[in-house]
N, C-alpha and C. Protein backbone atom coordinates (compact mmCIF):
# COMPACT_ATOMS: atom_id res chain seq x y z
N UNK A 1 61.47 5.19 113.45
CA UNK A 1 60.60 6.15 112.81
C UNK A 1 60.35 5.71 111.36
N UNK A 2 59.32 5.78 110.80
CA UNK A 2 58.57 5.34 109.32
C UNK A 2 59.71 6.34 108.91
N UNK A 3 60.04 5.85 107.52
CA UNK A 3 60.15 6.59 106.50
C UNK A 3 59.38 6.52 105.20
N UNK A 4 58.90 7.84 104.85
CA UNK A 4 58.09 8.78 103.70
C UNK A 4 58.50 8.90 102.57
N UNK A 5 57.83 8.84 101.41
CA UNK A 5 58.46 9.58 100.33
C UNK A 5 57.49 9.91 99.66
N UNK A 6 57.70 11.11 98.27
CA UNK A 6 56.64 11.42 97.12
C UNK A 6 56.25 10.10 96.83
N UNK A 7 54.84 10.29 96.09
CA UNK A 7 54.53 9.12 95.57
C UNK A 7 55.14 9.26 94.14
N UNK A 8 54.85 8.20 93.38
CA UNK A 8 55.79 8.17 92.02
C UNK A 8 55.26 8.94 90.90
N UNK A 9 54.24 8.89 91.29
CA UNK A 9 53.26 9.76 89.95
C UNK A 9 53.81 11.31 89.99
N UNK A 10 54.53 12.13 88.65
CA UNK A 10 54.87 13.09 88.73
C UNK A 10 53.75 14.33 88.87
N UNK A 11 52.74 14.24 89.13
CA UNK A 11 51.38 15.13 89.00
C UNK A 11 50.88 15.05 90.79
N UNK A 12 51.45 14.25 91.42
CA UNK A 12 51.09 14.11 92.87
C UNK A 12 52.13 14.26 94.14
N UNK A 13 51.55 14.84 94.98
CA UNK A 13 52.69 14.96 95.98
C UNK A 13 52.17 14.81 97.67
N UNK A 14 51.45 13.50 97.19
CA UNK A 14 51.32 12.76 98.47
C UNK A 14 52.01 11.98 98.92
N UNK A 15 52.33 12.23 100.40
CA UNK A 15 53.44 11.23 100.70
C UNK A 15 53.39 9.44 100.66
N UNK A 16 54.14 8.73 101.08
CA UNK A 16 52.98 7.51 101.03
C UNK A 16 54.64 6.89 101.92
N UNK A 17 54.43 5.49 102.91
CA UNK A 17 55.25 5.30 103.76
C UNK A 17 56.19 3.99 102.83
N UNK A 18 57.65 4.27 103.26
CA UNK A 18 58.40 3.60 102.59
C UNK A 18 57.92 1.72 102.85
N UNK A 19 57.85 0.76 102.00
CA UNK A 19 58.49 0.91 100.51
C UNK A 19 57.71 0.81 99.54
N UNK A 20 55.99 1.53 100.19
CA UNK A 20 55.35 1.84 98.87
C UNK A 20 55.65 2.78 97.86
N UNK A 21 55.06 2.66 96.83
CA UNK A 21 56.04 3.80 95.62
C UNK A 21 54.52 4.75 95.24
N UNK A 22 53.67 4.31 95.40
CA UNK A 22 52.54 5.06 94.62
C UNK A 22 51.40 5.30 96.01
N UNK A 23 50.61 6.22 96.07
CA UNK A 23 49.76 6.87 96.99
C UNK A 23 48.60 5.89 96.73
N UNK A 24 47.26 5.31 97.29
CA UNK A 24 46.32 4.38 96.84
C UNK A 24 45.67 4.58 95.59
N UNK A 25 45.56 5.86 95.55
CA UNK A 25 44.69 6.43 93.90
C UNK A 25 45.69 6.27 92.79
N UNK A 26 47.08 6.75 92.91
CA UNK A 26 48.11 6.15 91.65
C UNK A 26 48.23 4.45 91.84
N UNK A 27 48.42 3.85 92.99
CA UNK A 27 48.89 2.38 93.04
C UNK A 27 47.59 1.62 92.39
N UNK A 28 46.41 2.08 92.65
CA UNK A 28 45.00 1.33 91.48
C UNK A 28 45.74 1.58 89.81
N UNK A 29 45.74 2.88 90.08
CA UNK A 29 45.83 3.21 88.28
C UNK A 29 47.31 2.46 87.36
N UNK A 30 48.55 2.20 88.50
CA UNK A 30 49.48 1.63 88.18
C UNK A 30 49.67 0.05 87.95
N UNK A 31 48.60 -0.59 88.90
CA UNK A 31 48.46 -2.13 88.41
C UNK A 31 47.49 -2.21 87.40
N UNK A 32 46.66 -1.18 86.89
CA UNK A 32 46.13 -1.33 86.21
C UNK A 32 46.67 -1.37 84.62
N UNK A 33 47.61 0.15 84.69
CA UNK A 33 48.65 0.24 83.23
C UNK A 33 49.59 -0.85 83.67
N UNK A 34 50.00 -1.84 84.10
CA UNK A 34 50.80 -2.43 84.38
C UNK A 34 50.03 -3.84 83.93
N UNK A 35 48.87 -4.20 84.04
CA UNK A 35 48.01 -5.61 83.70
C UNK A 35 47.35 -5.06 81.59
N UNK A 36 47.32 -4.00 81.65
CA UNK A 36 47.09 -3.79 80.47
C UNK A 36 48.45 -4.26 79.16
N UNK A 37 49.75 -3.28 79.75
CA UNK A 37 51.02 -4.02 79.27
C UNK A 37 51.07 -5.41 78.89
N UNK A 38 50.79 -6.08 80.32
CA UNK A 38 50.74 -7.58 80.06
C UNK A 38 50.22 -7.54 79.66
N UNK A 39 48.81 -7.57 79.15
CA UNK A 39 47.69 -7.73 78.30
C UNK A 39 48.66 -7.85 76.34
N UNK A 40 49.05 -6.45 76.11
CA UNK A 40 49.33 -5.87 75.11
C UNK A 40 50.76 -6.74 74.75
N UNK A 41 51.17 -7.12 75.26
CA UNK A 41 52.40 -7.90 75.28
C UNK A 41 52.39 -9.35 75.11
N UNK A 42 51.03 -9.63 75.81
CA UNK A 42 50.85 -11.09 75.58
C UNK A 42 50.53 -11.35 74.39
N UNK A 43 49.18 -10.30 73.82
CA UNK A 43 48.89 -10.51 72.41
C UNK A 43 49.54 -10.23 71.41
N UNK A 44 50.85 -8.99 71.49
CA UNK A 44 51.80 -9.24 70.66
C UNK A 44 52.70 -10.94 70.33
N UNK A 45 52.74 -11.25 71.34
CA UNK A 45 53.62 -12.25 71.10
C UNK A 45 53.00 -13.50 70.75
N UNK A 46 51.72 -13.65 70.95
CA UNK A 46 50.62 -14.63 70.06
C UNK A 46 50.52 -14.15 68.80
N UNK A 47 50.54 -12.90 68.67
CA UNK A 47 50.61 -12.61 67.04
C UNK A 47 52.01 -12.84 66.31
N UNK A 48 52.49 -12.91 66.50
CA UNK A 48 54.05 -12.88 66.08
C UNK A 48 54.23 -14.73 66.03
N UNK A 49 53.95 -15.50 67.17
CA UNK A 49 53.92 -16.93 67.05
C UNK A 49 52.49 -17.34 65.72
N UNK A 50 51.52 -16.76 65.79
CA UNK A 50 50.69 -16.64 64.86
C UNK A 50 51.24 -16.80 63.32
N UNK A 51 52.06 -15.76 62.91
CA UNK A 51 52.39 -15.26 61.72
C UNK A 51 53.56 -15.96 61.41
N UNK A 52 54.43 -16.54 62.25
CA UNK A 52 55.72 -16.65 61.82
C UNK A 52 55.78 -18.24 61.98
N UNK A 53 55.19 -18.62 62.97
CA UNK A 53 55.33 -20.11 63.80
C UNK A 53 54.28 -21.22 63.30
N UNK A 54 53.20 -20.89 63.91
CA UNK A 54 51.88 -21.72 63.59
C UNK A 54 52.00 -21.76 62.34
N UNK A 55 51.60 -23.14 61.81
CA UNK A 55 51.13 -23.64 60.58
C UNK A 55 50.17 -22.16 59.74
N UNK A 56 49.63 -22.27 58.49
CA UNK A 56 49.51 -21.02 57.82
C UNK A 56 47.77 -21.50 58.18
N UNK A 57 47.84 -22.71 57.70
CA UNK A 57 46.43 -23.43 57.70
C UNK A 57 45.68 -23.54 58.62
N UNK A 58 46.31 -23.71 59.81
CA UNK A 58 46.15 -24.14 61.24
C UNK A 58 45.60 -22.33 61.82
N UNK A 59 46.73 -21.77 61.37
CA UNK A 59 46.28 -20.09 61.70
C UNK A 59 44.66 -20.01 61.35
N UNK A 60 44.96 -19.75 60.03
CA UNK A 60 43.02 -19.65 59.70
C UNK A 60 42.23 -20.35 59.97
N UNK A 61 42.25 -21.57 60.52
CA UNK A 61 41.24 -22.42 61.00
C UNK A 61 40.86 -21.27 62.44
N UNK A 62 42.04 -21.42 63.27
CA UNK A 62 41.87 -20.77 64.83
C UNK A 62 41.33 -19.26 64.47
N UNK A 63 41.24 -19.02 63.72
CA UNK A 63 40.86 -17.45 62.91
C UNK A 63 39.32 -17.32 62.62
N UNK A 64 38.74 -18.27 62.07
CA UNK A 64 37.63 -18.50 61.44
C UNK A 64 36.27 -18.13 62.49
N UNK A 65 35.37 -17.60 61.75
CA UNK A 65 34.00 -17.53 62.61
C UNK A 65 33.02 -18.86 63.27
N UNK A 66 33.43 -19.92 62.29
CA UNK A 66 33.20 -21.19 62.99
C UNK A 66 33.48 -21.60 63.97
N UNK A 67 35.03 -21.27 63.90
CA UNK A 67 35.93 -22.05 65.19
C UNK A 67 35.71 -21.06 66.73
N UNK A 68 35.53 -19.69 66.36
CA UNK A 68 35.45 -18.76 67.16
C UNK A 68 34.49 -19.39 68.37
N UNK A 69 32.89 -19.55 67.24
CA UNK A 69 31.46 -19.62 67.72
C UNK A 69 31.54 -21.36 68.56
N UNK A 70 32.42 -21.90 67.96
CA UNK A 70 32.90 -23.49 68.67
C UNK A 70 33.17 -23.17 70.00
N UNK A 71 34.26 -22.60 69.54
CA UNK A 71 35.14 -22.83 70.84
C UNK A 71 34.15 -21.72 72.45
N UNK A 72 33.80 -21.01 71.64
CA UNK A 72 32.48 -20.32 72.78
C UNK A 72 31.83 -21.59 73.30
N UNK A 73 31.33 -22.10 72.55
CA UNK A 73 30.06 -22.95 73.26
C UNK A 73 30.71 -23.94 74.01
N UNK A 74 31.94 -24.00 73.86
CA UNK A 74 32.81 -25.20 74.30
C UNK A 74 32.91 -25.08 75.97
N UNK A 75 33.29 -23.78 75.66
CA UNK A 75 33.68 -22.73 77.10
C UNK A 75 32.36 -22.83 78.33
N UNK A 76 31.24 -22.39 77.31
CA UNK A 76 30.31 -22.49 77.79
C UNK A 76 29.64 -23.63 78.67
N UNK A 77 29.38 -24.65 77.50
CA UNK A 77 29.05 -25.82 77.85
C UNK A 77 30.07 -26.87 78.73
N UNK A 78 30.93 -26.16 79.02
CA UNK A 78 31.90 -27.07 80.39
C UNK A 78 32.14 -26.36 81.25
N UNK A 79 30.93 -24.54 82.09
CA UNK A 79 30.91 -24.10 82.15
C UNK A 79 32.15 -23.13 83.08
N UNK A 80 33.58 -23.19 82.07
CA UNK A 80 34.48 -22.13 82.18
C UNK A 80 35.36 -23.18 83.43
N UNK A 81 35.35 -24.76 83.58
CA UNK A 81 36.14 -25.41 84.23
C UNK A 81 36.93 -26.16 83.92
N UNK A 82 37.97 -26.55 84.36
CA UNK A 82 38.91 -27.39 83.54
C UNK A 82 38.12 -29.06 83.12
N UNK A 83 38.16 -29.35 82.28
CA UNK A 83 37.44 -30.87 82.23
C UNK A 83 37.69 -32.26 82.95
N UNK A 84 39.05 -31.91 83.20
CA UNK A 84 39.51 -32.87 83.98
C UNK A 84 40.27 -32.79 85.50
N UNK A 85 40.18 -31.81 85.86
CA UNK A 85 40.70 -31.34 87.21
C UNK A 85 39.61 -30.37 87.95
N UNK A 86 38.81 -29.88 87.30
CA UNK A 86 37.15 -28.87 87.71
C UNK A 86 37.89 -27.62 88.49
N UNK A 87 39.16 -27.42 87.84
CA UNK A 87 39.60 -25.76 88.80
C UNK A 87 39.01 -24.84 87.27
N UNK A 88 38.30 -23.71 87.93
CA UNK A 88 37.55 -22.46 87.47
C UNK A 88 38.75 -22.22 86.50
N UNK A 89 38.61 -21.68 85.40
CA UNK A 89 39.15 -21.27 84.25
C UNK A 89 38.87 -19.65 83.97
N UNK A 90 40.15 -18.86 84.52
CA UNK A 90 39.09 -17.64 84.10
C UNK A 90 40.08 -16.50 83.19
N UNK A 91 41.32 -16.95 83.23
CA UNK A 91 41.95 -16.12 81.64
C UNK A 91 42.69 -16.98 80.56
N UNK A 92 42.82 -17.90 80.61
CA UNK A 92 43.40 -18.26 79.82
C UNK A 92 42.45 -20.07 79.23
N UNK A 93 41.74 -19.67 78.68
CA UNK A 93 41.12 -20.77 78.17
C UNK A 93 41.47 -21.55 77.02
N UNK A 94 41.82 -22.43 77.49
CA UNK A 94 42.16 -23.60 76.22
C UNK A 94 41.11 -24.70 75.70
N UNK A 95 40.65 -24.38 74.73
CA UNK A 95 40.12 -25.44 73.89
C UNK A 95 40.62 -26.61 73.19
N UNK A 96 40.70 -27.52 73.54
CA UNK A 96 41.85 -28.40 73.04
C UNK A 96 41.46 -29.88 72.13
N UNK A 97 41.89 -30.60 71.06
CA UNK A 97 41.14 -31.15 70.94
C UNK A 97 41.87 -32.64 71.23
N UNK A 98 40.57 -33.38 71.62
CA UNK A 98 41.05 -34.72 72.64
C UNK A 98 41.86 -35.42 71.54
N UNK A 99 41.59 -35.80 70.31
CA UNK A 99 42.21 -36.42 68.97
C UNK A 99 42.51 -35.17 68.38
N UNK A 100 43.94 -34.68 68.44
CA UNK A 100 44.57 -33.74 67.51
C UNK A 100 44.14 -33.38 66.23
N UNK A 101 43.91 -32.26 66.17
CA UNK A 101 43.47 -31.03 64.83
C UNK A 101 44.26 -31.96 63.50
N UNK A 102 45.72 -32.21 63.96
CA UNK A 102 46.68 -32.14 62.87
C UNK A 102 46.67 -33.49 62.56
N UNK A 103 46.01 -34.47 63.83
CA UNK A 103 45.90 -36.36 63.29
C UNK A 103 44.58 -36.19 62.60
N UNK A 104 43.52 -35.48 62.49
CA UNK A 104 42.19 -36.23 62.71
C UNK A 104 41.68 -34.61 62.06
N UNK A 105 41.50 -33.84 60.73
CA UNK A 105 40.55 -32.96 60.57
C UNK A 105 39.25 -32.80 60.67
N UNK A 106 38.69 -34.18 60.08
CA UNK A 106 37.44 -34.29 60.33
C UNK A 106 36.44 -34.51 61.62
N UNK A 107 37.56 -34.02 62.83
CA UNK A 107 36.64 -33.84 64.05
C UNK A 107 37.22 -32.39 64.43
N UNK A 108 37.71 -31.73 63.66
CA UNK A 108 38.14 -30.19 64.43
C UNK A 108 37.35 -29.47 64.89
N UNK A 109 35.93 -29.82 64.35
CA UNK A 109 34.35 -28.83 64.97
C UNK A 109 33.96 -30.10 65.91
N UNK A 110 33.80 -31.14 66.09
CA UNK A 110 32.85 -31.75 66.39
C UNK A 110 33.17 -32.01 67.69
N UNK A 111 31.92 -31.13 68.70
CA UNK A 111 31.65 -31.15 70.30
C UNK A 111 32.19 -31.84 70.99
N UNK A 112 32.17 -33.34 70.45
CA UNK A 112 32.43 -35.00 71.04
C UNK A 112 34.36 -34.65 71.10
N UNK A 113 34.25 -34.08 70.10
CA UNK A 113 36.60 -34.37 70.19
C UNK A 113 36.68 -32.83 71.23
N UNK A 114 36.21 -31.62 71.23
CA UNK A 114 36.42 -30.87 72.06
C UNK A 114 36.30 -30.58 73.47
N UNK A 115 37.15 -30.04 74.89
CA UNK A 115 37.11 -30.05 76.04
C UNK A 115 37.77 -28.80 76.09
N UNK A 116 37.41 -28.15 77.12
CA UNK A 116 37.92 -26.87 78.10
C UNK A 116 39.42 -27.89 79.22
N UNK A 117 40.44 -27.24 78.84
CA UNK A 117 41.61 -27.76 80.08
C UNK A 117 42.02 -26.24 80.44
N UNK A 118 42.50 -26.18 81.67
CA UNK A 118 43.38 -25.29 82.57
C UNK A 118 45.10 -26.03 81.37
N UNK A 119 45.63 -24.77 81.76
CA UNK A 119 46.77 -24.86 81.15
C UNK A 119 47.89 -25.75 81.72
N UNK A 120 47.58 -26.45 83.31
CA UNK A 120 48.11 -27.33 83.31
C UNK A 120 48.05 -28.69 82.95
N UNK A 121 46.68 -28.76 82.86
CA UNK A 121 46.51 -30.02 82.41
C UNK A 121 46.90 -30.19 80.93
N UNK A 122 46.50 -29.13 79.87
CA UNK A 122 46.48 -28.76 78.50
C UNK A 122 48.23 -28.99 78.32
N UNK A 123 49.40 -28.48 79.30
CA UNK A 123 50.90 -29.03 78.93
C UNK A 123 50.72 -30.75 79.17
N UNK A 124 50.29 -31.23 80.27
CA UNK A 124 50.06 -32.41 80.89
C UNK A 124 49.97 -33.27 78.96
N UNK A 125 48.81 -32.72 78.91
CA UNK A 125 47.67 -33.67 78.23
C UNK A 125 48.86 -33.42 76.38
N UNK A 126 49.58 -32.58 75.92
CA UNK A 126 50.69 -32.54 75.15
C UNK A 126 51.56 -32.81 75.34
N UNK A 127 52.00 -33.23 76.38
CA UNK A 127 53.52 -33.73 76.91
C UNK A 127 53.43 -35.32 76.52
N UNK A 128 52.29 -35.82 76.58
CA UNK A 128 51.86 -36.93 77.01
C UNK A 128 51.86 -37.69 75.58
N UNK A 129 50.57 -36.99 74.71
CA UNK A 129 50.43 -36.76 73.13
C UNK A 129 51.76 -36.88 72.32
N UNK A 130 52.70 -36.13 72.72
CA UNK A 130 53.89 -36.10 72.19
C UNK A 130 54.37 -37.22 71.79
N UNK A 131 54.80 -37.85 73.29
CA UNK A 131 55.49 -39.25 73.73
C UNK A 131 54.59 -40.15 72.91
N UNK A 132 53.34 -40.41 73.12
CA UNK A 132 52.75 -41.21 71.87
C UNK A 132 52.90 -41.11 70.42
N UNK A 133 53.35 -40.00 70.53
CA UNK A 133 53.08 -39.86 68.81
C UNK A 133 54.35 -40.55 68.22
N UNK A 134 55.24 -39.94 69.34
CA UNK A 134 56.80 -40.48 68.69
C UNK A 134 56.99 -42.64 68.64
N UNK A 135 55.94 -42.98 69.54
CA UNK A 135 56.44 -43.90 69.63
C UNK A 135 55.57 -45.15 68.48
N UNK A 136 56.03 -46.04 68.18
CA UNK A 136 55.80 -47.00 67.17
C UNK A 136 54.15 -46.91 66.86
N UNK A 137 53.52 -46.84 65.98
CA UNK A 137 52.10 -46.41 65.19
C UNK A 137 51.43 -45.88 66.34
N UNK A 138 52.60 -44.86 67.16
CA UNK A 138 51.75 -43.56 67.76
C UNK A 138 50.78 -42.73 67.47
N UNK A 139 50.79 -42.71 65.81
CA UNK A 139 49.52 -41.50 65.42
C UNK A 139 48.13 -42.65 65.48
N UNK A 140 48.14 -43.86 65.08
CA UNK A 140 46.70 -44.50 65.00
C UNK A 140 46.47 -44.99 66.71
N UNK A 141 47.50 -44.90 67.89
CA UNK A 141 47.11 -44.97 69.06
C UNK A 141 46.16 -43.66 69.53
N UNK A 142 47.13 -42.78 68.96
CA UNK A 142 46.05 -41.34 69.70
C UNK A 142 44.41 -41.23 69.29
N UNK A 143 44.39 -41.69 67.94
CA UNK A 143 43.61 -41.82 67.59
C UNK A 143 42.18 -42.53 67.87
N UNK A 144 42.55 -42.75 68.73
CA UNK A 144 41.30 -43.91 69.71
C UNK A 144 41.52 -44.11 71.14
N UNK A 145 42.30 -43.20 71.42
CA UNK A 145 42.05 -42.68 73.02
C UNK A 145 41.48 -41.89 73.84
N UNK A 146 40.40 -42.42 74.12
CA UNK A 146 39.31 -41.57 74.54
C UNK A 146 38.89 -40.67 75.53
N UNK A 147 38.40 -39.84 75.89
CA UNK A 147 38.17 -38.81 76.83
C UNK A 147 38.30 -39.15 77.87
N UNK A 148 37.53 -40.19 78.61
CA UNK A 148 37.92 -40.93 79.77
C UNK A 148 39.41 -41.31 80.38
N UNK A 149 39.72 -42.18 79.14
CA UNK A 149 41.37 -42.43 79.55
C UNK A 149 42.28 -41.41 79.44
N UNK A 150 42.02 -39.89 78.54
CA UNK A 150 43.20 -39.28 78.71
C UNK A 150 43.29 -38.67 80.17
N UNK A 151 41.49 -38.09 80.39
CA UNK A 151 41.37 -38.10 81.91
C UNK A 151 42.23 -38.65 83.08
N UNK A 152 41.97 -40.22 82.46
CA UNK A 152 42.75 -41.07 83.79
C UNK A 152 44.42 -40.82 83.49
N UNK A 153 44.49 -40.49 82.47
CA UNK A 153 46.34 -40.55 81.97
C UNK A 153 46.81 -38.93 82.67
N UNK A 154 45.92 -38.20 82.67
CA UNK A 154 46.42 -36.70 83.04
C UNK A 154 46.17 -37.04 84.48
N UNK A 155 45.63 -37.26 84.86
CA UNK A 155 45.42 -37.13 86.62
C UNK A 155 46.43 -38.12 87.06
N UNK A 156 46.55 -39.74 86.39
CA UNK A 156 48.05 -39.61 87.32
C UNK A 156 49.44 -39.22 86.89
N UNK A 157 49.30 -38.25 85.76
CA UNK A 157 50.51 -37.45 85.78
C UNK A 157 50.83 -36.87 86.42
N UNK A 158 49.62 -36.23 87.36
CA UNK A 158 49.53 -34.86 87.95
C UNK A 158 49.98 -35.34 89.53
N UNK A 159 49.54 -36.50 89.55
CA UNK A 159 49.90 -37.10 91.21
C UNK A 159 51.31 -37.29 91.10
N UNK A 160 52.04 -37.61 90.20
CA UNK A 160 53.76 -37.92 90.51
C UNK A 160 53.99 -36.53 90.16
């Protein structure tokens, strides 16, 4: 025999069959306060890495109405897919730049150094950056590695 219970919402007293907790009209409204949380939680904790973590400089650049209106068209113009893997991008968009913000200022706007990555490729494509940087005149290697090859360098990361 099913077993029943109240639903969870204290204002309702529809039953609903065990081991749902909420009736269909509370269980909408509950993933909903429940994706908002996340929501509110995520952006707390970008603000807090914001203020305390990120460079001060680096903050206001990612702050700025320039960079905002950039990184839109960026989105746009690679329309919302990863650049190098083509999976749909649809919350968490990374703008990234192919020659690092922090090697190279004078391409932080410019279209040609910017790409849309999915967040796996975007760890991929810093994991990678890293290891170069550390290694012997790593910063003037990154520096001339081009869209194509990081392409080819992230995809067979992604195969092993």
């Amino acid at each position: 025999m099913a077993k029943y219970r109240e639903c969870k919402n204290p204002t309702c007293n529809e039953l609903v069959q065990f081991p749902e907790r909420y009736c269909p009209k509370h269980k909408l409204e509950q993933e909903q306060k429940k994706e908002q949380e996340r929501k509110e939680k995520s952006y707390k904790k970008m603000k807090l890495y914001n203020q305390h973590n990120r460079n001060k400089e680096a903050n206001t650049f990612y702050q700025s109405k320039q960079w905002k209106q950039t990184r839109n068209y960026i989105i746009n113009r690679d329309n919302y897919t990863c650049s190098v893997c083509g999976e749909p991008i649809n919350n968490r968009k990374i703008i990234d730049h192919i020659v690092p913000r922090r090697i190279d200022k004078s391409k932080e706007l410019d279209e040609n150094n910017l790409w849309t990555l999915c967040y796996r490729c975007h760890k991929v494509k810093t994991d990678i950056e890293e290891q170069i940087i550390n290694s012997p005149n790593g910063i003037n290697k990154i520096k001339h590695i081009s869209k194509e090859n990081w392409i080819k360098y992230i995809k067979e990361r992604i195969k092993k």
